[in-house]
C-alpha atoms as a PDB file:
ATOM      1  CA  UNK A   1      84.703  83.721  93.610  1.00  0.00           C
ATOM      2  CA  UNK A   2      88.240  83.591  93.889  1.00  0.00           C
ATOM      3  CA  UNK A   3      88.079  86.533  96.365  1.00  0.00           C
ATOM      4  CA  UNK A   4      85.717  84.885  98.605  1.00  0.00           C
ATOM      5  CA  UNK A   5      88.517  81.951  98.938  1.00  0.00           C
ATOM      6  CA  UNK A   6      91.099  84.453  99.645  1.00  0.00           C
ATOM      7  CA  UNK A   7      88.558  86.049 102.527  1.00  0.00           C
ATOM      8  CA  UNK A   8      88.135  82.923 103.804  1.00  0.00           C
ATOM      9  CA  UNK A   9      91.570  81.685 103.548  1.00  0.00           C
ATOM     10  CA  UNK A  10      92.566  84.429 105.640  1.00  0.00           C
ATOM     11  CA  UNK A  11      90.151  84.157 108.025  1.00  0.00           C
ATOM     12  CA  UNK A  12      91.615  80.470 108.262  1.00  0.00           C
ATOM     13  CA  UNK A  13      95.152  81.989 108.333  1.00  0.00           C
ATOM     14  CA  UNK A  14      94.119  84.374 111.548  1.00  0.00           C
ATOM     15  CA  UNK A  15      92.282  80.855 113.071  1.00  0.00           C
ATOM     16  CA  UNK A  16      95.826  78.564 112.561  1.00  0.00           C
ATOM     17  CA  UNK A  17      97.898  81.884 113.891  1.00  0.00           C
ATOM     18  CA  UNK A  18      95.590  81.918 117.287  1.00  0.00           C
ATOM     19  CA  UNK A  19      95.890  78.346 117.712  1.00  0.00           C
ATOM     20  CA  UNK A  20      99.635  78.118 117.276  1.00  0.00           C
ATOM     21  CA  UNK A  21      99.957  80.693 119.959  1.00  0.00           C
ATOM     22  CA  UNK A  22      97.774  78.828 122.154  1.00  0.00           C
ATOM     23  CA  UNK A  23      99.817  75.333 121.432  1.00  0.00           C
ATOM     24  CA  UNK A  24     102.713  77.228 123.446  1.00  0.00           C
ATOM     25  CA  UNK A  25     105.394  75.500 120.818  1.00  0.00           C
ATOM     26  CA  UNK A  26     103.330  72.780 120.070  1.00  0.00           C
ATOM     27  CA  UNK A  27     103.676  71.668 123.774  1.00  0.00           C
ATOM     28  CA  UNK A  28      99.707  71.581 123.830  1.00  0.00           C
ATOM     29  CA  UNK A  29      97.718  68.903 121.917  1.00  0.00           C
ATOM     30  CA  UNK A  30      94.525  70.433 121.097  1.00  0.00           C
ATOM     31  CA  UNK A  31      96.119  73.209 119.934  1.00  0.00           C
ATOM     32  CA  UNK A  32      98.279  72.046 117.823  1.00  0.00           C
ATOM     33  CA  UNK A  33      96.310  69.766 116.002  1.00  0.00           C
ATOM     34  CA  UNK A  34      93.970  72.545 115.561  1.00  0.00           C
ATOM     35  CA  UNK A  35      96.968  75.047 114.512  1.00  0.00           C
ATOM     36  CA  UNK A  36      98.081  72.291 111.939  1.00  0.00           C
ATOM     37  CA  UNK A  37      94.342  71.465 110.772  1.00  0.00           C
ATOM     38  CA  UNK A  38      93.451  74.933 109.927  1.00  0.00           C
ATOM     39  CA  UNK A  39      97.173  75.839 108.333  1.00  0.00           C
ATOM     40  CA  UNK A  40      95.389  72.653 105.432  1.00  0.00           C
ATOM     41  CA  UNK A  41      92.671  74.685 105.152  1.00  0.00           C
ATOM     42  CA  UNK A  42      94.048  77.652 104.846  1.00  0.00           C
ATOM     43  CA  UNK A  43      96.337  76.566 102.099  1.00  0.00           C
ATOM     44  CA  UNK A  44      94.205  74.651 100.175  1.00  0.00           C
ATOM     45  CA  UNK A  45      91.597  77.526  99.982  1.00  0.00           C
ATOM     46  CA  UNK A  46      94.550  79.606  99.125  1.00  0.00           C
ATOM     47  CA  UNK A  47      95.481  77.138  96.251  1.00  0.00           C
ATOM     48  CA  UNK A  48      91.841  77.896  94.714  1.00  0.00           C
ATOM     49  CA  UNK A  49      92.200  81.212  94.761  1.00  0.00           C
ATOM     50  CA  UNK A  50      95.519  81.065  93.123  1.00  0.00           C
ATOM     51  CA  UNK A  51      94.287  79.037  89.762  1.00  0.00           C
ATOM     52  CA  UNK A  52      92.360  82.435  88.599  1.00  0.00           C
ATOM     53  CA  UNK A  53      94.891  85.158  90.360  1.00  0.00           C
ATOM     54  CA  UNK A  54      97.939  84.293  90.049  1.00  0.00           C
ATOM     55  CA  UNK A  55     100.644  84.033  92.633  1.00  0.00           C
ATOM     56  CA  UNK A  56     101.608  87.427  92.730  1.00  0.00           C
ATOM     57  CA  UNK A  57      97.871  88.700  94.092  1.00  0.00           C
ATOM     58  CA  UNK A  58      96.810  86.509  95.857  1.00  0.00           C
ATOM     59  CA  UNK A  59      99.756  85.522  97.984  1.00  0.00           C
ATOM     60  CA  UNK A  60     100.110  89.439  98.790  1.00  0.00           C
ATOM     61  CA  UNK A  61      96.423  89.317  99.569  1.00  0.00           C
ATOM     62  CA  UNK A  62      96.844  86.175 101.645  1.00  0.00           C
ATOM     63  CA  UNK A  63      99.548  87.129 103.848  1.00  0.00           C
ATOM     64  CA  UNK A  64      97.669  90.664 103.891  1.00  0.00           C
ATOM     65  CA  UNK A  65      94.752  89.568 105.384  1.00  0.00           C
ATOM     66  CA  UNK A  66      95.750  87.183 107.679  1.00  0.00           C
ATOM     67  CA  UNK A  67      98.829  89.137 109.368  1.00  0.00           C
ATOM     68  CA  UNK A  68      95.768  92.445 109.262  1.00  0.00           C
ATOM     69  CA  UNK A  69      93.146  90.038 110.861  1.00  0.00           C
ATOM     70  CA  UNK A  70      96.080  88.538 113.189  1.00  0.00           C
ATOM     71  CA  UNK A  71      96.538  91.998 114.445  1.00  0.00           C
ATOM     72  CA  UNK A  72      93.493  93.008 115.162  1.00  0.00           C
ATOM     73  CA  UNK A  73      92.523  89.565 117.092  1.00  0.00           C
ATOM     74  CA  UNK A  74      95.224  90.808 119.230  1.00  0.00           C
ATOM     75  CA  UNK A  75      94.344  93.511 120.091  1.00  0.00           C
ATOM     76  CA  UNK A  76      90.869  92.565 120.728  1.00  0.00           C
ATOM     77  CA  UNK A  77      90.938  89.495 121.890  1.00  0.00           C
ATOM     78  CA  UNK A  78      94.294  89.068 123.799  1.00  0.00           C
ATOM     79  CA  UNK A  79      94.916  91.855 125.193  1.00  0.00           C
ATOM     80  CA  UNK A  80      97.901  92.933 123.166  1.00  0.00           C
ATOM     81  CA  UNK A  81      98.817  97.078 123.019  1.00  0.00           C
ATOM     82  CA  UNK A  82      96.705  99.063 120.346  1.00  0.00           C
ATOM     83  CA  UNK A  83      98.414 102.507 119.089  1.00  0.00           C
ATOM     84  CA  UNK A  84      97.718 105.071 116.788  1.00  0.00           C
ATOM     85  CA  UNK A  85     100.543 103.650 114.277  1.00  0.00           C
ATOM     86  CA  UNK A  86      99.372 100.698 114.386  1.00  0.00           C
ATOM     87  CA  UNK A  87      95.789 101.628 113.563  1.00  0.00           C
ATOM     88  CA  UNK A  88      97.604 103.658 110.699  1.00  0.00           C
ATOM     89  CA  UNK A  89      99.569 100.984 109.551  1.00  0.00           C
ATOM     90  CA  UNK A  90      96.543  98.221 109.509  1.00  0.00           C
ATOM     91  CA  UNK A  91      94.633 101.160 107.401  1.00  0.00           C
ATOM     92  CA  UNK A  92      97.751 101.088 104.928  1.00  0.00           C
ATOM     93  CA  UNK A  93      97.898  97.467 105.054  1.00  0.00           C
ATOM     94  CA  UNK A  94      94.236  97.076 104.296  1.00  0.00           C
ATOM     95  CA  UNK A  95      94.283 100.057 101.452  1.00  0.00           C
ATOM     96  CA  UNK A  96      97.170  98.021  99.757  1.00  0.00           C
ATOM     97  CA  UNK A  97      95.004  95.045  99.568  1.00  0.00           C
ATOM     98  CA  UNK A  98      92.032  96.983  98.396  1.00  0.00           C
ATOM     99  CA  UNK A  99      94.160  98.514  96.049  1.00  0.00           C
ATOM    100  CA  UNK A 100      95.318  94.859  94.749  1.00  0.00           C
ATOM    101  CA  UNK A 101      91.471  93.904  94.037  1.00  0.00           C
ATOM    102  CA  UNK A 102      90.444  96.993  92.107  1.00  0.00           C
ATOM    103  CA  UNK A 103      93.727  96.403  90.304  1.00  0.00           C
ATOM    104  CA  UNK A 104      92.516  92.797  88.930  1.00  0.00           C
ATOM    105  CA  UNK A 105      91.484  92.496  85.868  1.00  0.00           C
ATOM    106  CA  UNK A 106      93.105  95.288  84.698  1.00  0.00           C
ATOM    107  CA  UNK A 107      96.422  93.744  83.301  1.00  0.00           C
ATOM    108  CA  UNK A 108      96.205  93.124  79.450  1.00  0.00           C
ATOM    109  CA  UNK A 109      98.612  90.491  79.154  1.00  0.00           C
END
């Protein structure tokens, strides 16, 4: 379960990042109440995950996912520049976190 909070943490994380870009420095009400609203969320999700993870993993996986998802709104939705490397380096990104998953429950301390 305490992947599905991370998921959905940094889905919130990608939400709060669109929203404070759209709040054009918090210059734009809506916005920015809707920026601050989801960075709540997406910590207190975060927080869940973090009682059976550890800080370590799911922190890594948190910023992970949300600076992958941020990137790929982007480029989808906003019209910012898509590249080869940066296809490569979401892959990498991605595999890291994958990597950190499989890798749970594996520590014998």
């Amino acid at each position: 379960m305490e992947w599905v909070y991370l998921i959905i943490a940094g889905f919130c994380e990608v939400i709060w990042a669109y929203y404070l870009d759209a709040s054009y420095g918090f210059s734009k009400l809506v916005p920015s109440i809707m920026a601050i609203i989801f960075i709540g969320i997406s910590f207190f999700i975060l927080e869940k995950a973090m009682k059976k993870l550890g800080v370590g993993v799911a922190y890594a996986a948190f910023t992970g996912l949300g600076t992958a998802g941020t990137a790929i709104m982007g480029m989808i939705f906003l019209g910012e520049s898509v590249s080869f490397l940066k296809i490569v380096a979401l892959i990498i990104l991605l595999t890291g976190i994958l990597g950190l998953k499989l890798s749970e429950g594996t520590d014998k301390t």
